[in-house]
Protein backbone atom coordinates (compact mmCIF):
# COMPACT_ATOMS: atom_id res chain seq x y z
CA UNK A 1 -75.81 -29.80 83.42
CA UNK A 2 -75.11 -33.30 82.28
CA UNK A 3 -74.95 -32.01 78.40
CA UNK A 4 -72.66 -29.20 79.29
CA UNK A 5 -70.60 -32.04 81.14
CA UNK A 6 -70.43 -34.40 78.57
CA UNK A 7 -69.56 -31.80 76.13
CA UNK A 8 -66.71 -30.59 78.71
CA UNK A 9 -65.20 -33.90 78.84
CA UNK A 10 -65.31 -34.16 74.56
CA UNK A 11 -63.72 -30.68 73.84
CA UNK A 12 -60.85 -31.97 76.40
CA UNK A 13 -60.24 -34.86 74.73
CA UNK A 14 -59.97 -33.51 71.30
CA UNK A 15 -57.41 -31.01 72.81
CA UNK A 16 -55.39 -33.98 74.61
CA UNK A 17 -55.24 -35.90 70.64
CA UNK A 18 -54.56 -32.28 69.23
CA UNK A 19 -51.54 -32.00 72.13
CA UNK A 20 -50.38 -35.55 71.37
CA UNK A 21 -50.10 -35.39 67.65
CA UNK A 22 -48.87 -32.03 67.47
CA UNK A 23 -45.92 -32.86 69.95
CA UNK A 24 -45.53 -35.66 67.12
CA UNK A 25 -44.72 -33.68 64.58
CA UNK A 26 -42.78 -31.08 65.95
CA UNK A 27 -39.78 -33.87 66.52
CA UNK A 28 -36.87 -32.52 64.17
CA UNK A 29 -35.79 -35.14 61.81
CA UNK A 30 -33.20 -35.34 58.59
CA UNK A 31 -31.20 -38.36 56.88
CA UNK A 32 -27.57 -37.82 54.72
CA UNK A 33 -26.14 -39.80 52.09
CA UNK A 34 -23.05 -40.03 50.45
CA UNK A 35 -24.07 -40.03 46.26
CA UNK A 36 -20.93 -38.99 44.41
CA UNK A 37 -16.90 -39.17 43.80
CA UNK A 38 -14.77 -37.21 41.67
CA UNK A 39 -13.04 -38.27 39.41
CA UNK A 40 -14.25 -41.31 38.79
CA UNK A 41 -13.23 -44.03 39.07
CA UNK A 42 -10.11 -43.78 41.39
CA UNK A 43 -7.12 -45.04 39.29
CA UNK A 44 -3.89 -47.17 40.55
CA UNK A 45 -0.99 -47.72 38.04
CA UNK A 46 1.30 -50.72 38.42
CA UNK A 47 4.73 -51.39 36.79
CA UNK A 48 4.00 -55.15 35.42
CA UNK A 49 5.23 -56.47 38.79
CA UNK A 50 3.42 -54.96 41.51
CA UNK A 51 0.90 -51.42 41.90
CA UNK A 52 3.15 -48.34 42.60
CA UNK A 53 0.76 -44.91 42.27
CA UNK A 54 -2.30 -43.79 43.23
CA UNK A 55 -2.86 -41.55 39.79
CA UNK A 56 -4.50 -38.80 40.80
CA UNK A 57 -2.81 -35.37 41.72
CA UNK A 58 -3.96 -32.63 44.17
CA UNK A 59 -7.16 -33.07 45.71
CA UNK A 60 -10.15 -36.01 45.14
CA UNK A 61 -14.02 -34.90 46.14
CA UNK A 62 -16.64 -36.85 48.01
CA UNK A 63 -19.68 -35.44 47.32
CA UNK A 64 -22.98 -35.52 49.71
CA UNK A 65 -26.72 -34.42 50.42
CA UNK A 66 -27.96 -33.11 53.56
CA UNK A 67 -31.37 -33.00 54.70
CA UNK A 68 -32.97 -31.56 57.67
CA UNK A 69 -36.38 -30.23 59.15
CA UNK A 70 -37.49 -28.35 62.58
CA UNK A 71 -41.04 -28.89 60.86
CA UNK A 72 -43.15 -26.29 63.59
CA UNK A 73 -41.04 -24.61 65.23
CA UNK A 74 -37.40 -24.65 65.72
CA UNK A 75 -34.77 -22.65 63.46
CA UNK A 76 -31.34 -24.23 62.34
CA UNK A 77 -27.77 -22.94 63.90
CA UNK A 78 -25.39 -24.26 62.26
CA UNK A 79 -24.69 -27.82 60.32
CA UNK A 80 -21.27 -29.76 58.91
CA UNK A 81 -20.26 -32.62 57.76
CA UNK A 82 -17.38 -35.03 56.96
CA UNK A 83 -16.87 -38.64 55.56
CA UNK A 84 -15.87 -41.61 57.16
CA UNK A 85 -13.92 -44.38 54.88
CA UNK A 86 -13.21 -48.06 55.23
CA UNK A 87 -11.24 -50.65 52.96
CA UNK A 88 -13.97 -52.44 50.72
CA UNK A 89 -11.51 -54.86 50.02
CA UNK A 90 -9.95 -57.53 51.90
CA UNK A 91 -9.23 -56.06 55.68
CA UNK A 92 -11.65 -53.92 56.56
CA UNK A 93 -9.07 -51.50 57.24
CA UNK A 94 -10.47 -47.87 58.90
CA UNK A 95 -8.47 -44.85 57.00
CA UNK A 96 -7.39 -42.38 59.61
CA UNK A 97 -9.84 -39.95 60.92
CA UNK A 98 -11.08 -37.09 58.08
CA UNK A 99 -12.80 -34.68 60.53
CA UNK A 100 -10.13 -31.88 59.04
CA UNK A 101 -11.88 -31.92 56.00
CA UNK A 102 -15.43 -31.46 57.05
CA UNK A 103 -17.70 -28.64 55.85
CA UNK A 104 -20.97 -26.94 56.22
CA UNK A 105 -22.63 -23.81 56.94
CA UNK A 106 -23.71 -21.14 60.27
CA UNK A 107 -26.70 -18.90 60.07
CA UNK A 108 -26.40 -15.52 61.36
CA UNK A 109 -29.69 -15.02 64.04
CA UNK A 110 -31.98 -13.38 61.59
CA UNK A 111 -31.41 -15.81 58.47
CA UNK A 112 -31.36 -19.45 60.37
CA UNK A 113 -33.49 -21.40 58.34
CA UNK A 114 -36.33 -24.26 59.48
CA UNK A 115 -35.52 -26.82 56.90
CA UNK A 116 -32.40 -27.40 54.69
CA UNK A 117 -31.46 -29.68 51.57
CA UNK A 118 -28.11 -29.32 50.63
CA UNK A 119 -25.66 -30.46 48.29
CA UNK A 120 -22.00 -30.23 50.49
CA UNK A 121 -18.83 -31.43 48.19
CA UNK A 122 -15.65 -32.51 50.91
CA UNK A 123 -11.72 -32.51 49.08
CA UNK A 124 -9.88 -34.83 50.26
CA UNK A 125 -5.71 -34.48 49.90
CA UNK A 126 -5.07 -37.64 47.00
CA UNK A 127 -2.05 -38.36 49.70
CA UNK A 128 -4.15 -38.98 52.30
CA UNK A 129 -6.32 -41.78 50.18
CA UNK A 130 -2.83 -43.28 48.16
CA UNK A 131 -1.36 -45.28 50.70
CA UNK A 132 -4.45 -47.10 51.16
CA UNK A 133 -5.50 -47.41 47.51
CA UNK A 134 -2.73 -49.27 45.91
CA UNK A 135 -2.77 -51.72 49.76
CA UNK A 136 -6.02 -52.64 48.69
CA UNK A 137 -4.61 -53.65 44.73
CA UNK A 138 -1.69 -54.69 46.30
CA UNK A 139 -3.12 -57.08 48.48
CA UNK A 140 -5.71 -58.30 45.53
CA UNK A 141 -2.44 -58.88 43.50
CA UNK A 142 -1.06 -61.04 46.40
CA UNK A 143 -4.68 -63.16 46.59
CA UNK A 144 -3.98 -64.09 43.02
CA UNK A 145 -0.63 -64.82 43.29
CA UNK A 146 -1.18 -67.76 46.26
CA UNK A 147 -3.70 -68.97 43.53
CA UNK A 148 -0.73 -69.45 40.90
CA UNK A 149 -1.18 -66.35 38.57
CA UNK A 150 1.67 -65.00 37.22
CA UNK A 151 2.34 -61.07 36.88
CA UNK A 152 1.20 -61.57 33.47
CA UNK A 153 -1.65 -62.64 34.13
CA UNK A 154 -2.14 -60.51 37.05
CA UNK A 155 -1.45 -57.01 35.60
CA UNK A 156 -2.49 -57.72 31.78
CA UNK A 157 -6.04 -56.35 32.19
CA UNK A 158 -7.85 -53.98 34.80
CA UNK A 159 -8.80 -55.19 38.34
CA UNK A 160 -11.67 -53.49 40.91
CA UNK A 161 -11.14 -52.90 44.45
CA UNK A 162 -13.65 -50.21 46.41
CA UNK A 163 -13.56 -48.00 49.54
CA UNK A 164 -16.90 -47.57 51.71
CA UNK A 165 -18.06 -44.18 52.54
CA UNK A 166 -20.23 -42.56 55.06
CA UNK A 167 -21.23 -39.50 55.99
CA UNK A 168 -20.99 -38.11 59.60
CA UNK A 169 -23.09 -35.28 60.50
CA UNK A 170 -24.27 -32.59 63.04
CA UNK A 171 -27.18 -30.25 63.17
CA UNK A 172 -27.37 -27.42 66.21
CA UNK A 173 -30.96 -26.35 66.38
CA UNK A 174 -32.96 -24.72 68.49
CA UNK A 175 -36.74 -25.59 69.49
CA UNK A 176 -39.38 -27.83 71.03
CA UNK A 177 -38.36 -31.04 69.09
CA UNK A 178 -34.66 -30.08 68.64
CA UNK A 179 -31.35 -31.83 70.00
CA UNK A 180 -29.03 -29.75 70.63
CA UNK A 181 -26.52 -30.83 68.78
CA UNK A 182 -28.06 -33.64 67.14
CA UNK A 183 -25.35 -36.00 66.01
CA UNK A 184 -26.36 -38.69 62.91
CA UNK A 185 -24.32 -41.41 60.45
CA UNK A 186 -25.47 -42.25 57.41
CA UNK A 187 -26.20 -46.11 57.59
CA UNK A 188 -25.81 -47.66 54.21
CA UNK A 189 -22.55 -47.06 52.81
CA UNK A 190 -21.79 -45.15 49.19
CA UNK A 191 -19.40 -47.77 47.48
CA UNK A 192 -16.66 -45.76 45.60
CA UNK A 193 -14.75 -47.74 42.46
CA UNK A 194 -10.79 -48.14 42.56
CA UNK A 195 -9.40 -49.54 39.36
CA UNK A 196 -5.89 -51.16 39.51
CA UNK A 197 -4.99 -50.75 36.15
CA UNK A 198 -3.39 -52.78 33.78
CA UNK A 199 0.16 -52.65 32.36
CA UNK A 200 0.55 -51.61 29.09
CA UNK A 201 4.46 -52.43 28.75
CA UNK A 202 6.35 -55.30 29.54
CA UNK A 203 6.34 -57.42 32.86
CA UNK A 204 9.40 -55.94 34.43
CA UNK A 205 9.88 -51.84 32.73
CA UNK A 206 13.49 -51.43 31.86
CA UNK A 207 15.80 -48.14 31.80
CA UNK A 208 18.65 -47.02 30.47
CA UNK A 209 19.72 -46.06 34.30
CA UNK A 210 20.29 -49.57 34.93
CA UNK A 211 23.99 -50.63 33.57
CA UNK A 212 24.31 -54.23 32.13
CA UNK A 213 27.62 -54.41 33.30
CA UNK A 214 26.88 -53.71 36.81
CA UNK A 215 27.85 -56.83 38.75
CA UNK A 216 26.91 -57.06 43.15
CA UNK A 217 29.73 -59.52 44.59
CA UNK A 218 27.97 -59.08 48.14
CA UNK A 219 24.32 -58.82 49.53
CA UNK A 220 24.52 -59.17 53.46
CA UNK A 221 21.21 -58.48 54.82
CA UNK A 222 20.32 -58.29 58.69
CA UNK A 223 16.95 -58.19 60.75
CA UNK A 224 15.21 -56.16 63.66
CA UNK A 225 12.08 -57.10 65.19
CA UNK A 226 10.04 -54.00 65.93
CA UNK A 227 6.80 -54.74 67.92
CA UNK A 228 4.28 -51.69 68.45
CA UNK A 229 2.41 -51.93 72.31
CA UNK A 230 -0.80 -51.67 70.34
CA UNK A 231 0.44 -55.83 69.38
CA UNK A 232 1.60 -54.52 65.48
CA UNK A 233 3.90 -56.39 63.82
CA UNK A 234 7.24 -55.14 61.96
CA UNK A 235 10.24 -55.94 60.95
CA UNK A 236 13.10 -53.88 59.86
CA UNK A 237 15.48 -55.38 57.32
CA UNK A 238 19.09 -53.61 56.16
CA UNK A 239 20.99 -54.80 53.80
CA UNK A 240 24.71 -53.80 52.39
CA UNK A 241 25.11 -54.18 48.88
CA UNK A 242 29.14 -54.02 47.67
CA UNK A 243 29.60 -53.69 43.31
CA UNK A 244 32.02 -53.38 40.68
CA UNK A 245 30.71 -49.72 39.79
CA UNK A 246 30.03 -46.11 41.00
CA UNK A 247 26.73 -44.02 40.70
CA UNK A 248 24.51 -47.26 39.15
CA UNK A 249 20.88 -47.99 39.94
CA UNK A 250 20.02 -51.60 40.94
CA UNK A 251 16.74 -53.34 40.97
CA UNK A 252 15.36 -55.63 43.60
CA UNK A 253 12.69 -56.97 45.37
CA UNK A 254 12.19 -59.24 48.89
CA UNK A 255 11.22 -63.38 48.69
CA UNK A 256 10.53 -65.12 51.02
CA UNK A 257 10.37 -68.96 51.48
CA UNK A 258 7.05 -69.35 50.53
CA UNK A 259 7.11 -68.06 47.53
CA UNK A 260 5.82 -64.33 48.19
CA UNK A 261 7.18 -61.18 46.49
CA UNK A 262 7.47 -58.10 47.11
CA UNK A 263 7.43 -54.79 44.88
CA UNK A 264 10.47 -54.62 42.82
CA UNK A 265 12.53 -51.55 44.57
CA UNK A 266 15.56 -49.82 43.44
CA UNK A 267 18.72 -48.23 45.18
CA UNK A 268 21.95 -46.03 43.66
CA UNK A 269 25.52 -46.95 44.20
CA UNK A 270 27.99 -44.60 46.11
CA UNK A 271 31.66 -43.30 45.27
CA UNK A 272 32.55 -46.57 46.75
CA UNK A 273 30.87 -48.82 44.86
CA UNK A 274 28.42 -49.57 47.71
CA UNK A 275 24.53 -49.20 48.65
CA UNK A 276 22.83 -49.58 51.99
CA UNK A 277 19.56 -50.51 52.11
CA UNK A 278 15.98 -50.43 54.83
CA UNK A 279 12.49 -51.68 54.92
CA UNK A 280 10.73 -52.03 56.95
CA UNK A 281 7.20 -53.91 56.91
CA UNK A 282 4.30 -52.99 58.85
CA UNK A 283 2.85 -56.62 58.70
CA UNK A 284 -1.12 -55.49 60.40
CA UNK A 285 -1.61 -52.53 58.31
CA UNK A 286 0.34 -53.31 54.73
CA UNK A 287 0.89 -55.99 52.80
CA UNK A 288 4.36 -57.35 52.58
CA UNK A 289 6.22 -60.51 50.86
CA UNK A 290 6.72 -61.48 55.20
CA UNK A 291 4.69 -64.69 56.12
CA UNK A 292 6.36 -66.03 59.25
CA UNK A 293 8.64 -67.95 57.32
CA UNK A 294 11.74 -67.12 55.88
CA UNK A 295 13.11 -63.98 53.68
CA UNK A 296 16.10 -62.94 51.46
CA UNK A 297 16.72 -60.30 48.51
CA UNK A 298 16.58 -61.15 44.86
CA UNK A 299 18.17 -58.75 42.63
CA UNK A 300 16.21 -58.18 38.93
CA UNK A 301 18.85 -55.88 37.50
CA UNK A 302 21.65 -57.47 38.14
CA UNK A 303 20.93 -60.83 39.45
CA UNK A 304 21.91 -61.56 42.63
CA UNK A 305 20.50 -62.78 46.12
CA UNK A 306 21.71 -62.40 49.37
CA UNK A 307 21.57 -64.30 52.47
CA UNK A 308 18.38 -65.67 54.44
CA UNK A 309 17.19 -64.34 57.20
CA UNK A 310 14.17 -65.07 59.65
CA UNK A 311 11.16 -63.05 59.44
CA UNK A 312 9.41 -64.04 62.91
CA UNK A 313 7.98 -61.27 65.01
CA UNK A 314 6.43 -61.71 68.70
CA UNK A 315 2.89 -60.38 67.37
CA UNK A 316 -0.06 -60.23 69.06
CA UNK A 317 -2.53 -59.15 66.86
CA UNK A 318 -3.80 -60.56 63.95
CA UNK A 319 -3.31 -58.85 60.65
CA UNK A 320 -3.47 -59.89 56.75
CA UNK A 321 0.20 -60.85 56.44
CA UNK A 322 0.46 -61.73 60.47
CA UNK A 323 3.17 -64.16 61.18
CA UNK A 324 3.34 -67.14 63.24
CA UNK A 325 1.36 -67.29 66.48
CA UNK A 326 4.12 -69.25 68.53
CA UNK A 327 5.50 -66.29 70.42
CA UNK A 328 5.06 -65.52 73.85
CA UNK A 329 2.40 -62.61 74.30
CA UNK A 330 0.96 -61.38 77.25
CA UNK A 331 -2.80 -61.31 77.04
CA UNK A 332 -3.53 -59.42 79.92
CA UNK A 333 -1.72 -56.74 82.78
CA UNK A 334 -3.63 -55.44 85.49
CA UNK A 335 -2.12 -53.24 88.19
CA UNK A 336 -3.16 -52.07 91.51
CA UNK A 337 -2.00 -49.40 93.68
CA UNK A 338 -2.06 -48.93 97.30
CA UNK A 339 -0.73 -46.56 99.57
CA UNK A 340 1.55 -47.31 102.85
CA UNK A 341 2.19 -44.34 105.15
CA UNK A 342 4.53 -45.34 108.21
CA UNK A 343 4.69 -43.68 111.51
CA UNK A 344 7.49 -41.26 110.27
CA UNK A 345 5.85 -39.76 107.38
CA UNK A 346 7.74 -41.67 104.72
CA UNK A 347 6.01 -42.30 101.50
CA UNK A 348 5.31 -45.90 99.50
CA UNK A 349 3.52 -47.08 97.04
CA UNK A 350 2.90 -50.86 96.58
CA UNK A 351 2.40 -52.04 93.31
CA UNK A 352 0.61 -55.76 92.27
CA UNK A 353 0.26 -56.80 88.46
CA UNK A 354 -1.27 -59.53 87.63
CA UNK A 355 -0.04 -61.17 83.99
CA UNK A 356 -1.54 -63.29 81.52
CA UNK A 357 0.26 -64.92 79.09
CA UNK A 358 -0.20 -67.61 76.22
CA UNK A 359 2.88 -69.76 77.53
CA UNK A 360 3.95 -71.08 80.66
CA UNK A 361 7.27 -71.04 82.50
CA UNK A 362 8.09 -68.02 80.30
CA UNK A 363 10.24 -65.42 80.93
CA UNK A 364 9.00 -61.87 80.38
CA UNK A 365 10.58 -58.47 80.80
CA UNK A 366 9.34 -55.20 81.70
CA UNK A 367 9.27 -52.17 83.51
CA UNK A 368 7.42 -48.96 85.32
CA UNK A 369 7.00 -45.89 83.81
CA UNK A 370 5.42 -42.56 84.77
CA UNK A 371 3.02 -40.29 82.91
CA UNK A 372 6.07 -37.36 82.84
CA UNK A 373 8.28 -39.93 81.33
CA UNK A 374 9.71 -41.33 84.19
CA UNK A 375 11.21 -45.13 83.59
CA UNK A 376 12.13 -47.55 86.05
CA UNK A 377 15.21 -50.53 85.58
CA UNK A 378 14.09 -53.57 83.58
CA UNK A 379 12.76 -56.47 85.71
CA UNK A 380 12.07 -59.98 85.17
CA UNK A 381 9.79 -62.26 86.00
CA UNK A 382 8.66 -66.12 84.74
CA UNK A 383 4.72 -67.13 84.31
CA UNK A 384 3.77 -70.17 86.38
CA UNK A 385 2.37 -73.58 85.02
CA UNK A 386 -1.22 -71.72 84.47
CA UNK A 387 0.21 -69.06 82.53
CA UNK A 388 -0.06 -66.60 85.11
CA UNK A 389 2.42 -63.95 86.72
CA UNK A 390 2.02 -62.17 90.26
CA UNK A 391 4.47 -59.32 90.55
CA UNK A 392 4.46 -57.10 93.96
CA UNK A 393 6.82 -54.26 94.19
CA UNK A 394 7.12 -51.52 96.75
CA UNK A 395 8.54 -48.23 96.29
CA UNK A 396 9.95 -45.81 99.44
CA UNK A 397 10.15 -42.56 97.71
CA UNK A 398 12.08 -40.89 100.76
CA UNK A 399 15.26 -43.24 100.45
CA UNK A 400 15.57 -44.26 97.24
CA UNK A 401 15.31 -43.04 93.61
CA UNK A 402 12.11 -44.14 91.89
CA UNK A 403 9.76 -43.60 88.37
CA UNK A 404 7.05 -41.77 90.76
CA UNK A 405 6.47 -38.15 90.42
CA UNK A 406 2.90 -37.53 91.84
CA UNK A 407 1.33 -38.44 88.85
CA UNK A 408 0.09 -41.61 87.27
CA UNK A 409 2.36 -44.71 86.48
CA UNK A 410 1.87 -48.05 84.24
CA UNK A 411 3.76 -51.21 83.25
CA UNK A 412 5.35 -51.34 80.30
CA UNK A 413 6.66 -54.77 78.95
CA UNK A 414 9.91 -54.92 76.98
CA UNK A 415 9.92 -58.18 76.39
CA UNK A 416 7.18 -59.33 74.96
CA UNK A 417 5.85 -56.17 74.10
CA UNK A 418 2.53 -54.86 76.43
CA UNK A 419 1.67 -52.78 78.40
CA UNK A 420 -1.07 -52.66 82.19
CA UNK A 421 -3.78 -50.11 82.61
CA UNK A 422 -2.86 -46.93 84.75
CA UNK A 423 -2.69 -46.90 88.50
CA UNK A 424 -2.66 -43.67 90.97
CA UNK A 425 1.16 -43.19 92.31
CA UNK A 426 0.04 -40.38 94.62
CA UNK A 427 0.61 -40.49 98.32
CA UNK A 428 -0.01 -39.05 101.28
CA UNK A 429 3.38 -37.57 102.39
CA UNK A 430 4.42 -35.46 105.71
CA UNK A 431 8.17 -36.26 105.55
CA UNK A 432 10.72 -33.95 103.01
CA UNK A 433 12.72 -35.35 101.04
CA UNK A 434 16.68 -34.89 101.35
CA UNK A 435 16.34 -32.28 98.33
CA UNK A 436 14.14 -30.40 100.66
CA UNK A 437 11.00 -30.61 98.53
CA UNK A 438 7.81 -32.05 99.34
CA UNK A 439 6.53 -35.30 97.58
CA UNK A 440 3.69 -34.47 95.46
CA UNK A 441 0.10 -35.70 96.92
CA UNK A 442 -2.10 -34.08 99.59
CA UNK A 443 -0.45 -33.97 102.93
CA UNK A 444 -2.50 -34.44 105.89
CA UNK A 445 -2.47 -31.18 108.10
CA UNK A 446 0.07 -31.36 110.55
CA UNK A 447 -1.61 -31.43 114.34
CA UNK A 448 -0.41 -28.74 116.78
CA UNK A 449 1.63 -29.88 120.00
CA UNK A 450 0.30 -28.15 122.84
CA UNK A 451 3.81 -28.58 124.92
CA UNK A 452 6.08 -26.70 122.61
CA UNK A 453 9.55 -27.44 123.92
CA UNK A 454 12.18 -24.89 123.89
CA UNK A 455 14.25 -24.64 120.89
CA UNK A 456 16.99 -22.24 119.99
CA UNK A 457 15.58 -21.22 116.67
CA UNK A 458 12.25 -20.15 117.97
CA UNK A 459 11.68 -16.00 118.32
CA UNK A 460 11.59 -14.83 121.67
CA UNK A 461 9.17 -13.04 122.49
CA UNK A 462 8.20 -9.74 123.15
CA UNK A 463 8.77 -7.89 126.92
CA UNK A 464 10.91 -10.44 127.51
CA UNK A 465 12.68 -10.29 130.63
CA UNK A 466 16.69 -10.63 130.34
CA UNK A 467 17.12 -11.50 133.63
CA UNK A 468 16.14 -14.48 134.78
CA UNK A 469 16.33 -13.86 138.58
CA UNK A 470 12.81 -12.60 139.16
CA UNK A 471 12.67 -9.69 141.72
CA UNK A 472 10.47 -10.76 144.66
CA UNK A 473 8.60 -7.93 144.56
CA UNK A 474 7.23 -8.54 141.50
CA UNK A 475 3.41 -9.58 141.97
CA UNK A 476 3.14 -13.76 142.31
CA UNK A 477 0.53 -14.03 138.97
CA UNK A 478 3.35 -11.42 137.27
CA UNK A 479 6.36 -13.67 138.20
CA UNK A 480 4.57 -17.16 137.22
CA UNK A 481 3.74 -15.15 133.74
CA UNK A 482 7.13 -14.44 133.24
CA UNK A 483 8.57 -18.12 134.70
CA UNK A 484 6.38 -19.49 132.04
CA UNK A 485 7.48 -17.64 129.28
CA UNK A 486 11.30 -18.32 130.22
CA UNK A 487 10.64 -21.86 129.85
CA UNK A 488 8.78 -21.83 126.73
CA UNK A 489 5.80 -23.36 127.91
CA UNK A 490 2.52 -22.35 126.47
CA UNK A 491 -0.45 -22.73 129.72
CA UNK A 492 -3.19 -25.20 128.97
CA UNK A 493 -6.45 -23.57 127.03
CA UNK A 494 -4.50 -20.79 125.46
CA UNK A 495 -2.27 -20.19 122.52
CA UNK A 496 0.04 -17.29 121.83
């Protein structure tokens, strides 16, 4: 017995270790990489002055292998695909999402496969990767330029700038070790090469479009501040340009006080001899000749300049080209809702934000507006010694217009530019409104009055009696029936 025990308790624990390290490898694993890019390298031309094209027409390919295994058991769905792309130089700038241009594969039920190792090319529209190629050379070109280079030195040979690639994937399998879907990144990046190209031709290209004659007897330019509620930072410059000719082409670019320049631009004349003129810089996402300081327009063909203007922005986030930090900004908005119903029914909704700004005794703007749209007046309010801002407000939606429509509501500030989290503007409303509609919310259920008073509107009911002289030969529990009814009173413990 004690042998056929022993060997009991040996045969169970080989099965336990066969249990454990077979539950080991049943786990699904896999890995991706991103290993190619066509064509390569990426090319940006310049003009001699600044980088102006992303050379490459119609579609651009990231290339990238997939690997997965169910190992025992387990059979593969369905798998895709799609690469994820940051700035490798200077900002670390995130290109929109590429999720449209994912790809992969689905197995029909009788062909899904246990393991896979695939090749998967993605094409990428060259539009979509332009913008952000020549910002990178762009911005290089404006690095060397703070370090004294001229644009001879800068665009007589070929620069490098890169984008970082990843690869986002999903696998849907089925089986013991299987997550369903099972989501993965690729964690080292796959560096992909830009070259900003040299310029072949001479610092500033010339044209036969541009007339030497061509004289500009007025440059007025003018500013608007634009400020996103995200914090970004632009500024919209217009300028009217007044010559001596019709139908010419002038060249110009944007300096500002510092020294900075911008790309050299160029605008055609009118039957009137005149050209209008608008920019506007982004400041957080593209580089610009805007430092915070002052900016004016130079004209290259013909020379002229026009008048200065000031290139501050309230900005509150920080961005390669960001301006000066001086403004007021509010930091921080937090709202809270609460509900007041009074005895009548009416409906309110008091509102307290807390601010947080980087100044004090500051004045700062703003108002409410729904999730439909809805916007309130502007209101005002000034930030205390700390820097801080209480702001109560309480809104009767029976008697007076307001931004609440039973949905959701937020602070938006005008001045500087923010904006508070969401609060509820629902409320708990038994009273119409004079339009005859009910405020949106969830009413509480109306309680029934067991002493119903007589009205004239009310039915009357059935069997009535006209008369209201009751015949005294009608039987006593009869005639107190019928007195009841001709007063409208409904008896205690029942209903009609």
């Amino acid at each position: 017995m004690k042998n056929l025990k022993s060997k009991g308790l040996v045969a169970f624990g080989l099965a336990s270790l066969c249990l454990i390290f077979t539950s080991q490898s049943i786990a699904d694993n896999g890995g991706i990489s991103a290993t190619n890019a066509t064509p390569k390298p990426w090319i940006v031309t310049s003009n001699g002055s600044s980088y102006v094209k992303f050379d490459h027409l119609g579609m651009v390919t990231i290339v990238g292998n997939v690997q997965y295994s169910t190992d025992i058991t387990g059979r593969i769905k369905s798998w895709w695909t799609y690469p994820k792309m940051t700035n490798g130089y200077g900002i670390a700038l995130k290109l929109p999402s590429l999720a449209a241009y994912k790809n992969g594969k689905t197995y029909s039920p009788g062909n899904r496969p246990k393991t896979i190792n695939e090749t998967v090319a993605m094409s990428i529209p060259s539009t979509v990767i332009a913008s952000h190629a020549i910002g990178m050379c762009e911005f290089q070109a404006i690095q060397l330029r703070n370090k004294g280079l001229s644009n001879q030195q800068i665009f007589s040979q070929d620069r490098e700038v890169s984008f970082e690639v990843v690869l986002e994937y999903s696998v849907d399998a089925n089986g013991a070790g299987s997550s369903n879907p099972l989501m993965q990144a690729q964690l080292s990046p796959y560096i992909i090469k830009v070259r900003c190209a040299k310029w072949a031709g001479s610092t500033v290209p010339t044209t036969t479009n541009f007339d030497t004659g061509l004289v500009v007897s007025n440059a007025v330019m003018t500013h608007k501040t634009i400020s996103a509620l995200n914090g970004a930072c632009k500024v919209k410059l217009t300028t009217r340009l007044t010559t001596n000719k019709r139908r010419r082409f002038i060249r110009f670019r944007y300096v500002s006080k510092s020294g900075k320049k911008s790309r050299i631009f160029k605008v055609r004349t009118g039957p009137l001899k005149r050209a209008h003129v608008t920019h506007t810089w982004n400041l957080v996402n593209s580089p610009g000749p805007l430092d915070g300081t002052d900016i004016h327009m130079e004209g290259v063909s013909p020379p002229f300049k026009s008048n200065v203007v000031a290139a501050y922005t309230q900005c509150s986030e920080a961005g390669p080209a960001s301006l000066s930090g001086n403004q007021l900004r509010v930091l921080s908005a937090v709202m809270q809702s609460k509900m007041i119903n009074a005895m009548n029914g009416a409906c309110k909704v008091k509102l307290t934000t807390m601010l947080r700004a980087n100044k004090p005794n500051s004045i700062i703007r703003f108002r409410y507006r729904s999730r439909e749209g809805k916007q309130s007046k502007v209101f005002t309010t000034m930030t205390n010694p700390q820097k801080m801002a209480s702001i109560t407000h309480t809104w009767n939606i029976e008697n007076a217009p307001s931004v609440f429509d039973g949905t959701t509501i937020r602070m938006i500030g005008t001045l500087p530019k923010f904006q508070s989290n969401i609060a509820v503007a629902y409320t708990e409303c038994r009273q119409r409104t004079s339009a005859g509609t009910t405020i949106a919310g969830n009413p509480k259920k109306p309680t029934v009055n067991k002493s119903i008073r007589r009205s004239s509107n009310l039915a009357a009911p059935k069997n009535r009696p006209t008369n209201r002289k009751l015949n005294k030969f009608v039987a006593p529990k009869r005639r107190q029936r019928i007195r009841r009814l001709n007063k409208r009173i409904v008896p205690k413990n029942k209903t009609r």
